[in-house]
ModelCIF file with pLDDT and N, C-alpha, C, O atoms, coordinates in Angstrom:
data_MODEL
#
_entry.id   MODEL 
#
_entity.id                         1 
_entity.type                       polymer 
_entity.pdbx_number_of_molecules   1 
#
_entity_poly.entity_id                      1 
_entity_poly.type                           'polypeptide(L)' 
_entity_poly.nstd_linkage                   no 
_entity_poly.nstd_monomer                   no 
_entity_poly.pdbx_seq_one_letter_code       
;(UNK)(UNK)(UNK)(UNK)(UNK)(UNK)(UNK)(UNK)(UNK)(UNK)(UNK)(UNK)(UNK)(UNK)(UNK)(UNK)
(UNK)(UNK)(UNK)(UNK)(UNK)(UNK)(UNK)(UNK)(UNK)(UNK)(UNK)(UNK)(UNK)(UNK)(UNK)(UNK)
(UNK)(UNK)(UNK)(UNK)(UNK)
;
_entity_poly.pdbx_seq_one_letter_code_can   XXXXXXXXXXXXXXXXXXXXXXXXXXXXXXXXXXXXX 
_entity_poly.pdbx_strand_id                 A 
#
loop_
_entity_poly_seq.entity_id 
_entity_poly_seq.num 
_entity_poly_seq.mon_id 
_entity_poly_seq.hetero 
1 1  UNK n 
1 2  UNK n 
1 3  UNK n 
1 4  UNK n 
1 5  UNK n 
1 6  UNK n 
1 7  UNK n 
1 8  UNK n 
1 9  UNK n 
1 10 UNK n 
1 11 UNK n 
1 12 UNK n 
1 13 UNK n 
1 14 UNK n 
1 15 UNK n 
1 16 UNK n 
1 17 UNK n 
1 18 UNK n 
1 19 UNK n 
1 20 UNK n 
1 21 UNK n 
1 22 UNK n 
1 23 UNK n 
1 24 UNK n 
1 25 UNK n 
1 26 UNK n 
1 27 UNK n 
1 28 UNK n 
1 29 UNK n 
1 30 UNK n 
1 31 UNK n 
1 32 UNK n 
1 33 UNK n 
1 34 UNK n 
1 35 UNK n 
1 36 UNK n 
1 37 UNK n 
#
_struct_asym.id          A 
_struct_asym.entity_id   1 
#
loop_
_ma_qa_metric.id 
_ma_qa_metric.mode 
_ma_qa_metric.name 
_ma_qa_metric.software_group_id 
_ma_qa_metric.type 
1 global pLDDT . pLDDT 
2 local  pLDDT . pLDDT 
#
_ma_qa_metric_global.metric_id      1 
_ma_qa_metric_global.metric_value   93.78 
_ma_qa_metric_global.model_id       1 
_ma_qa_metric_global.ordinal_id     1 
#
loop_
_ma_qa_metric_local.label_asym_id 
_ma_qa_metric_local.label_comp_id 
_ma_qa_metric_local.label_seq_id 
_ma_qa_metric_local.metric_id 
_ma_qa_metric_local.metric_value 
_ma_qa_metric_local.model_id 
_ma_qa_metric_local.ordinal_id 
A UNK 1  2 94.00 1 1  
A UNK 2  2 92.00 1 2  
A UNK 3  2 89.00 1 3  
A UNK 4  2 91.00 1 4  
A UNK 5  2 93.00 1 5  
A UNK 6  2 93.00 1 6  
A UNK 7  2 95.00 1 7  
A UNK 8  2 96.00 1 8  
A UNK 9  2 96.00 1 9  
A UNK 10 2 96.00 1 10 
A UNK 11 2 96.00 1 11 
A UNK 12 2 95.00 1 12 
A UNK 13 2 94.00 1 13 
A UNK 14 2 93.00 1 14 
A UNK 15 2 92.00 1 15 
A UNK 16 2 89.00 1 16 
A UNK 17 2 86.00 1 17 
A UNK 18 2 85.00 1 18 
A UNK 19 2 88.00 1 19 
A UNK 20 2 88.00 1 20 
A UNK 21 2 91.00 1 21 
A UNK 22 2 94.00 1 22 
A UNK 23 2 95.00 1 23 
A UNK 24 2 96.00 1 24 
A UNK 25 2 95.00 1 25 
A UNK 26 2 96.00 1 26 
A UNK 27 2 97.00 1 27 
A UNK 28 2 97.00 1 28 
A UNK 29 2 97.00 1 29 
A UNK 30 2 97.00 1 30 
A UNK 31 2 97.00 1 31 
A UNK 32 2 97.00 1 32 
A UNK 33 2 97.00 1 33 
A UNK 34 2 96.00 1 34 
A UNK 35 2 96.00 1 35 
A UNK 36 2 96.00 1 36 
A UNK 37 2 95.00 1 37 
#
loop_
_atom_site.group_PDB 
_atom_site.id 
_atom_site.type_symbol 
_atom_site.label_atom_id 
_atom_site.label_alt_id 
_atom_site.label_comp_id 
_atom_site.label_asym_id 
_atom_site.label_entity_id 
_atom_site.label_seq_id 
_atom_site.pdbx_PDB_ins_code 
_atom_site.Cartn_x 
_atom_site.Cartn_y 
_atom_site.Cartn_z 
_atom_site.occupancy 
_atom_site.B_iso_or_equiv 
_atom_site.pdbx_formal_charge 
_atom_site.auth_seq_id 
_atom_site.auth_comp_id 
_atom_site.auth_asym_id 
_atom_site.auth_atom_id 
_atom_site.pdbx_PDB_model_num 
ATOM 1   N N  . UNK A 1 1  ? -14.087 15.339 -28.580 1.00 94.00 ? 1  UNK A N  1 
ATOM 2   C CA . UNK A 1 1  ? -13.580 14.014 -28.909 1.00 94.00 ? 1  UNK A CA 1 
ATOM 3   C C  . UNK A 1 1  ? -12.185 14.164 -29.527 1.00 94.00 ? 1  UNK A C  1 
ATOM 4   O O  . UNK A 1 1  ? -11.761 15.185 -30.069 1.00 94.00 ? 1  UNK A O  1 
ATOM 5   N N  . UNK A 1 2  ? -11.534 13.012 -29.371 1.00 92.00 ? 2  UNK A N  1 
ATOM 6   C CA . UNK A 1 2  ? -10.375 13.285 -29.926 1.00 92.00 ? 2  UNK A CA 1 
ATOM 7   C C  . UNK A 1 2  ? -10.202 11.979 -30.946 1.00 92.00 ? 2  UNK A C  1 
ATOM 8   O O  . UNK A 1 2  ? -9.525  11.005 -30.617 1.00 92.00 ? 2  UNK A O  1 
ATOM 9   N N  . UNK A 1 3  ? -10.908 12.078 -32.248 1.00 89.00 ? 3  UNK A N  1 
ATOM 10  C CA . UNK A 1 3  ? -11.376 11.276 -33.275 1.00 89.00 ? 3  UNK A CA 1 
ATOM 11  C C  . UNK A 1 3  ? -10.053 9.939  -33.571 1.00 89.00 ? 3  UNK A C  1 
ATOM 12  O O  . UNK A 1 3  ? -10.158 8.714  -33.633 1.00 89.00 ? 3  UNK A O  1 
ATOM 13  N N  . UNK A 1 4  ? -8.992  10.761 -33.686 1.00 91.00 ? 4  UNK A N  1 
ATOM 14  C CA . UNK A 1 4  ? -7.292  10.343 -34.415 1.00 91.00 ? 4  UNK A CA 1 
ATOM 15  C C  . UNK A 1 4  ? -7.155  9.360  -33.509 1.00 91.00 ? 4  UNK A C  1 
ATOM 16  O O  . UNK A 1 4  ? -6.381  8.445  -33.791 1.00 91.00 ? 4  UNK A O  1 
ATOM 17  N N  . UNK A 1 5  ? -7.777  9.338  -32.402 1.00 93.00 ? 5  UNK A N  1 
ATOM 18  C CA . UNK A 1 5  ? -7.024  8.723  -30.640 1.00 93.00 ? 5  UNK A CA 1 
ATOM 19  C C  . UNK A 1 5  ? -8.038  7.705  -30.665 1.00 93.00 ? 5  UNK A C  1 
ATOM 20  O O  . UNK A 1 5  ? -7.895  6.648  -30.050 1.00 93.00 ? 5  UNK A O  1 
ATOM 21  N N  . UNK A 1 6  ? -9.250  8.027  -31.477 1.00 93.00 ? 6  UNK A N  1 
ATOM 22  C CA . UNK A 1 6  ? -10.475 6.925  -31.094 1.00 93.00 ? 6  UNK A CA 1 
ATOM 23  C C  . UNK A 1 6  ? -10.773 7.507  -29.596 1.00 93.00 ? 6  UNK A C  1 
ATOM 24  O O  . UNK A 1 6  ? -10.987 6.598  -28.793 1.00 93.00 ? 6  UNK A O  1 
ATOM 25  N N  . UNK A 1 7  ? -10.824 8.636  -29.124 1.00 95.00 ? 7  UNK A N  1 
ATOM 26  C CA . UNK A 1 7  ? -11.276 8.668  -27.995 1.00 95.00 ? 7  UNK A CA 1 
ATOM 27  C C  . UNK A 1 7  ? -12.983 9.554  -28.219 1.00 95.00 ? 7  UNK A C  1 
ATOM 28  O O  . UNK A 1 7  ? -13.379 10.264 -29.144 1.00 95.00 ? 7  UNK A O  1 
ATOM 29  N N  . UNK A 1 8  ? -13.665 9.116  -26.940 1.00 96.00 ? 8  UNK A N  1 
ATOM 30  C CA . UNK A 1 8  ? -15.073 9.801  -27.685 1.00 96.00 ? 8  UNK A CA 1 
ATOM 31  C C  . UNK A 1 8  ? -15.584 11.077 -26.660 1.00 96.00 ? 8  UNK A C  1 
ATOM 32  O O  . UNK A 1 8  ? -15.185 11.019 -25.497 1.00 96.00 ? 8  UNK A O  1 
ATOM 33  N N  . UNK A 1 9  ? -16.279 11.994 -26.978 1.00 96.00 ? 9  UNK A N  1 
ATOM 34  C CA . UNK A 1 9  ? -16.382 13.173 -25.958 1.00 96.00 ? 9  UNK A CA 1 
ATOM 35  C C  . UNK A 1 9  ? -15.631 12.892 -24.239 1.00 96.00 ? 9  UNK A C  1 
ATOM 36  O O  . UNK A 1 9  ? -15.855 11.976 -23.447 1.00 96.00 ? 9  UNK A O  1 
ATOM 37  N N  . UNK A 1 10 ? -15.124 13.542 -24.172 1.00 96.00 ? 10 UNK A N  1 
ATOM 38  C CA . UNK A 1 10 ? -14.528 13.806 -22.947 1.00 96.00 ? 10 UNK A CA 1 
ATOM 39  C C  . UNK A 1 10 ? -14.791 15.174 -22.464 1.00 96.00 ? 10 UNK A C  1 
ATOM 40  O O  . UNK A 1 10 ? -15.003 16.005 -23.347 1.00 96.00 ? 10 UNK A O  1 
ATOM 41  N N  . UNK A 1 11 ? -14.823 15.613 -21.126 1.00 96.00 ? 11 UNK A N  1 
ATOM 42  C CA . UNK A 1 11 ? -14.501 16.868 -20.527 1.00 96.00 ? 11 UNK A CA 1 
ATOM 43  C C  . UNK A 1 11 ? -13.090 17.466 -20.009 1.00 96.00 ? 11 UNK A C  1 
ATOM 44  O O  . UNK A 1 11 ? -12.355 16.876 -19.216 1.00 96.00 ? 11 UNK A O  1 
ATOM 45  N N  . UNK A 1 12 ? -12.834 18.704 -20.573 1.00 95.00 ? 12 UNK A N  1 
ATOM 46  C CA . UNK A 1 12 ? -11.583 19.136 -20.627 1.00 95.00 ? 12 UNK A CA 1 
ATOM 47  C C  . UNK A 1 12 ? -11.592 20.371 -19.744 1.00 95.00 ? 12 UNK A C  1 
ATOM 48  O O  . UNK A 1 12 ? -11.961 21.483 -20.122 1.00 95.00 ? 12 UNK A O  1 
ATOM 49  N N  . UNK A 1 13 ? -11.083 20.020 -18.347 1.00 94.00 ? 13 UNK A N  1 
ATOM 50  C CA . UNK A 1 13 ? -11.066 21.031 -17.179 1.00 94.00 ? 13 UNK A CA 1 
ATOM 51  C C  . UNK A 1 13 ? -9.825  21.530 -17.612 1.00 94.00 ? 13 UNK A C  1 
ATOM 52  O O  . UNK A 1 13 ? -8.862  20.855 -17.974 1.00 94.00 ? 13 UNK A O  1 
ATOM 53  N N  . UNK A 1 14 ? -9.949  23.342 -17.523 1.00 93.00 ? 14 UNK A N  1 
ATOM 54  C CA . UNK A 1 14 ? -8.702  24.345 -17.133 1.00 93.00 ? 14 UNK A CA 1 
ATOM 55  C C  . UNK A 1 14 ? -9.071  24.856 -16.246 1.00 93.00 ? 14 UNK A C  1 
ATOM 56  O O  . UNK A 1 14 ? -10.284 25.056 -16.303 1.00 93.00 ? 14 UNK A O  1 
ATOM 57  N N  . UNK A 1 15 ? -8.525  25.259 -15.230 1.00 92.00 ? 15 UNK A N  1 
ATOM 58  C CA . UNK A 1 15 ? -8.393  25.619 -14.524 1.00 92.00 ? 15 UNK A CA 1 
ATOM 59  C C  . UNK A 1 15 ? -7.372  27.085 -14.977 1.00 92.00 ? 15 UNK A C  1 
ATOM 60  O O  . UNK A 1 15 ? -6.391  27.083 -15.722 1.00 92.00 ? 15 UNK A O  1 
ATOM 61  N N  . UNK A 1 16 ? -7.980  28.246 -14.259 1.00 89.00 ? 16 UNK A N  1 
ATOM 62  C CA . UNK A 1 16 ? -6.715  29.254 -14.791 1.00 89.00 ? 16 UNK A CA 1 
ATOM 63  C C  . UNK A 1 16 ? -6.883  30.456 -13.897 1.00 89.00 ? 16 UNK A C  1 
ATOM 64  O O  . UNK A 1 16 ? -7.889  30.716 -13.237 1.00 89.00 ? 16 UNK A O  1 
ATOM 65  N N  . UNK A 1 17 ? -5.733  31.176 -13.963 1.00 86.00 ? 17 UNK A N  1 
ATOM 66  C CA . UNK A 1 17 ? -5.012  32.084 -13.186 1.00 86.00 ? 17 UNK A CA 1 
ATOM 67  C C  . UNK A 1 17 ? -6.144  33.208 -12.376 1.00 86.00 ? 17 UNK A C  1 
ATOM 68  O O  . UNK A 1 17 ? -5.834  33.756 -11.318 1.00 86.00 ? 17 UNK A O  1 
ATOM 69  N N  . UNK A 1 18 ? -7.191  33.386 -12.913 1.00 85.00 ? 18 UNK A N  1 
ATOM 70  C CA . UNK A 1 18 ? -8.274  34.517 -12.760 1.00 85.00 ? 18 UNK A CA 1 
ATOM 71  C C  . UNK A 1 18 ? -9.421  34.182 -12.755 1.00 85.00 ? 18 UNK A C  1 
ATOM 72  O O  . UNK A 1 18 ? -9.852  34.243 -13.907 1.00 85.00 ? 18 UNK A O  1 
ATOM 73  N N  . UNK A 1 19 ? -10.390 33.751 -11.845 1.00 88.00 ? 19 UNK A N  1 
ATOM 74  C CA . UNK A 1 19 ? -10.241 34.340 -10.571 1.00 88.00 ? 19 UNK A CA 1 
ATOM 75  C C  . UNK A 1 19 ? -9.679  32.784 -9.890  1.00 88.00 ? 19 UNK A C  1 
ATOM 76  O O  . UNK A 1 19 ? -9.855  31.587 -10.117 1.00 88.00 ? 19 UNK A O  1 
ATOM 77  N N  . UNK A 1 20 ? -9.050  33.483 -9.109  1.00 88.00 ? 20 UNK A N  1 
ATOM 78  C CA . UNK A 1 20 ? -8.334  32.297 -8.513  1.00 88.00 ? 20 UNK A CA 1 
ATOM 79  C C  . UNK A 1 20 ? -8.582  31.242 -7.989  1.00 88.00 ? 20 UNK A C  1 
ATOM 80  O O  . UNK A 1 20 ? -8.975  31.409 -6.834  1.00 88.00 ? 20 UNK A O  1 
ATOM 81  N N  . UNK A 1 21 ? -8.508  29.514 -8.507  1.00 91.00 ? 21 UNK A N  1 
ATOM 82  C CA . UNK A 1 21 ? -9.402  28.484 -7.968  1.00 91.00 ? 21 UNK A CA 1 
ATOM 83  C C  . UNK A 1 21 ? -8.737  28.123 -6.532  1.00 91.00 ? 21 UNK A C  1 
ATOM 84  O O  . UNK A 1 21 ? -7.687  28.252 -5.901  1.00 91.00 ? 21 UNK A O  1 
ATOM 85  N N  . UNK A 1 22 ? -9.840  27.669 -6.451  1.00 94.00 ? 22 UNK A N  1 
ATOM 86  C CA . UNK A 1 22 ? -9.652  27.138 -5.112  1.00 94.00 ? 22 UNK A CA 1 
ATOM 87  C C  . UNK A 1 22 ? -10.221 25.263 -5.341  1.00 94.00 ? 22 UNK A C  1 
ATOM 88  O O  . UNK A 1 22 ? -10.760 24.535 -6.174  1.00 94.00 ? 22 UNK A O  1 
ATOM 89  N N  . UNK A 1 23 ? -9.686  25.232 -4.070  1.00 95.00 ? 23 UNK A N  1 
ATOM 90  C CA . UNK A 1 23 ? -9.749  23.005 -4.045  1.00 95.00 ? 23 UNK A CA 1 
ATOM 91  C C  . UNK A 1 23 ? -11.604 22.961 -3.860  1.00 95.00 ? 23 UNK A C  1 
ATOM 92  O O  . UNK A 1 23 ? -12.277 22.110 -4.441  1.00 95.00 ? 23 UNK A O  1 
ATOM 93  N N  . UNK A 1 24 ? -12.367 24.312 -2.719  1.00 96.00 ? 24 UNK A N  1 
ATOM 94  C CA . UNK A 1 24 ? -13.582 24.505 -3.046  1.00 96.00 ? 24 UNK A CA 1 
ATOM 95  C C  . UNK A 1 24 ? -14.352 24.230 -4.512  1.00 96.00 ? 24 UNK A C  1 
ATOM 96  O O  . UNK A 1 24 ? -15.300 23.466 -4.693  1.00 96.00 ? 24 UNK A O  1 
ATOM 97  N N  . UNK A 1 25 ? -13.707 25.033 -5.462  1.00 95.00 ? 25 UNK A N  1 
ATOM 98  C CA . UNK A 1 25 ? -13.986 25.081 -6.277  1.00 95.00 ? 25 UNK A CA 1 
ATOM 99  C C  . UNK A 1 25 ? -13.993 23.991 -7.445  1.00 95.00 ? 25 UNK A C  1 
ATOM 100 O O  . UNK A 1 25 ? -14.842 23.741 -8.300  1.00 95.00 ? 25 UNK A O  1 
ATOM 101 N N  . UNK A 1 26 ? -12.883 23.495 -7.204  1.00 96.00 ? 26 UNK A N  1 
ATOM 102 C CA . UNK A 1 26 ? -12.433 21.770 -7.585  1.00 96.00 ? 26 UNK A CA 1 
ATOM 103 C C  . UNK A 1 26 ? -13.104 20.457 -7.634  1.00 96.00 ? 26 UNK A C  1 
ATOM 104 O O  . UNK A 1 26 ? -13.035 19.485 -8.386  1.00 96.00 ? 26 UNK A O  1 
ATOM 105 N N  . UNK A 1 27 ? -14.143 20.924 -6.002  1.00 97.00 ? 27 UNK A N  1 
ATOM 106 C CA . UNK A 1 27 ? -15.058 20.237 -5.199  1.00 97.00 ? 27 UNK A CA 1 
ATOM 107 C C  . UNK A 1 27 ? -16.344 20.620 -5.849  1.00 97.00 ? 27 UNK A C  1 
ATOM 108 O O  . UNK A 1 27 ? -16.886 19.660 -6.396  1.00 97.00 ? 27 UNK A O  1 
ATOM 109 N N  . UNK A 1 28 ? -16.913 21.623 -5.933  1.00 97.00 ? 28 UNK A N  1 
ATOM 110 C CA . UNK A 1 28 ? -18.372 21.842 -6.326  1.00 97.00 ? 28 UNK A CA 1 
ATOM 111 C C  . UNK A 1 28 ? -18.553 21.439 -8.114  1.00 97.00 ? 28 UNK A C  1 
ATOM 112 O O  . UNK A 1 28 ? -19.595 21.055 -8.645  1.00 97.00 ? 28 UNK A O  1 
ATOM 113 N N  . UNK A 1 29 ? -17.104 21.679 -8.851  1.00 97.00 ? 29 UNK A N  1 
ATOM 114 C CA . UNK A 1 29 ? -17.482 20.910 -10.134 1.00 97.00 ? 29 UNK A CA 1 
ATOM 115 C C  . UNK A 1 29 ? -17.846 19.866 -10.177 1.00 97.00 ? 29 UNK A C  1 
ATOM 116 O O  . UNK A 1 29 ? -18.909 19.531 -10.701 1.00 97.00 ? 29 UNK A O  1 
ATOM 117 N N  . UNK A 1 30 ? -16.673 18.770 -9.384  1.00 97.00 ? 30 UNK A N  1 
ATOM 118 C CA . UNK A 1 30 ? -17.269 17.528 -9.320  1.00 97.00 ? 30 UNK A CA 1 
ATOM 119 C C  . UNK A 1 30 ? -18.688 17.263 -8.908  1.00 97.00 ? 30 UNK A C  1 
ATOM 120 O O  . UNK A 1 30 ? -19.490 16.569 -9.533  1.00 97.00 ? 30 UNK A O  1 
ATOM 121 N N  . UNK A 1 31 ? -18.901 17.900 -7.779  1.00 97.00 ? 31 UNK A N  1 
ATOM 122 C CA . UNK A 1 31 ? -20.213 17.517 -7.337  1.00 97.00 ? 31 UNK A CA 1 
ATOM 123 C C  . UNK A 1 31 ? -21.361 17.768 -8.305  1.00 97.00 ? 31 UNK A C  1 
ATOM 124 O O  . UNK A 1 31 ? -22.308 17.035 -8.591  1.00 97.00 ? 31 UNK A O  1 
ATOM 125 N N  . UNK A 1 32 ? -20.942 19.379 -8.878  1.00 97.00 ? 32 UNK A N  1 
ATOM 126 C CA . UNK A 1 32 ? -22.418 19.004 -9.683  1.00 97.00 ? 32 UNK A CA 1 
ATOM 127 C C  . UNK A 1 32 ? -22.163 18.540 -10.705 1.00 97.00 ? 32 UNK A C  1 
ATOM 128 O O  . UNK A 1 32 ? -23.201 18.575 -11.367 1.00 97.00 ? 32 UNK A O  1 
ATOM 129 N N  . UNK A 1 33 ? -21.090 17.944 -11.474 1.00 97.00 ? 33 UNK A N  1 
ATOM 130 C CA . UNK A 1 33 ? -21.234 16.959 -12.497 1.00 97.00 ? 33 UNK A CA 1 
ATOM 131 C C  . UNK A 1 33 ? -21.788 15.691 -12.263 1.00 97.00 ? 33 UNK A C  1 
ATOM 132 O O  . UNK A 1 33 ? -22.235 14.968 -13.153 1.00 97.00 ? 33 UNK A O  1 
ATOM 133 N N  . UNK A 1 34 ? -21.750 15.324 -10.644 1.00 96.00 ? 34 UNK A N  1 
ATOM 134 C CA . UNK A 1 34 ? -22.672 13.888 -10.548 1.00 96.00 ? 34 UNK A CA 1 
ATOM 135 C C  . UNK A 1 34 ? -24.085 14.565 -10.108 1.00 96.00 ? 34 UNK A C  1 
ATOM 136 O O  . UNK A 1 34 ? -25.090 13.995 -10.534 1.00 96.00 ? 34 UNK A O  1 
ATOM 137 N N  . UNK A 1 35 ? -24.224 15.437 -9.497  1.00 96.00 ? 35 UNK A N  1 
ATOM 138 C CA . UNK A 1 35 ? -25.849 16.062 -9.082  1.00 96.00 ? 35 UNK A CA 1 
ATOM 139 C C  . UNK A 1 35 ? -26.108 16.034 -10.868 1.00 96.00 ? 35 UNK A C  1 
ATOM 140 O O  . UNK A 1 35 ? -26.428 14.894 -11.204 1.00 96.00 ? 35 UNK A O  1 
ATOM 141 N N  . UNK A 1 36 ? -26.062 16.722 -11.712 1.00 96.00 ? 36 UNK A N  1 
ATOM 142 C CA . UNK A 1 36 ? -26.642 16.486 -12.782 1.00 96.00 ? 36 UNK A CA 1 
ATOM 143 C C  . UNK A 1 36 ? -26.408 15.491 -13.557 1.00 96.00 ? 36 UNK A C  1 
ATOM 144 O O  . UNK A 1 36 ? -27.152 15.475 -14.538 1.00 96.00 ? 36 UNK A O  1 
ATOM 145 N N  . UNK A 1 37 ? -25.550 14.528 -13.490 1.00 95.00 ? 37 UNK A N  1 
ATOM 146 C CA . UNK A 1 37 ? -25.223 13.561 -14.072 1.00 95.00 ? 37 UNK A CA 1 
ATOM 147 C C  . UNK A 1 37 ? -25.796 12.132 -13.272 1.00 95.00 ? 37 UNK A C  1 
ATOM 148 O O  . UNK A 1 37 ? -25.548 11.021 -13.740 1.00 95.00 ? 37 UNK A O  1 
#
């Protein structure tokens, strides 16, 4: 959360250099954030 902002839990994607993402990879987060969500 970012309390100061009034904002309330959020998810904070990085993405980073090792091992190298792919748009695949971009794709299956989303997906299973709605498969489990």
């Amino acid at each position: 959360p970012l309390a100061y902002k009034n904002l309330v839990n959020f998810f904070r994607m990085v993405t980073t250099c090792y091992p190298t993402p792919t748009e695949e990879d971009m794709d299956f987060v989303i997906d299973e954030i709605e498969r489990l969500g």
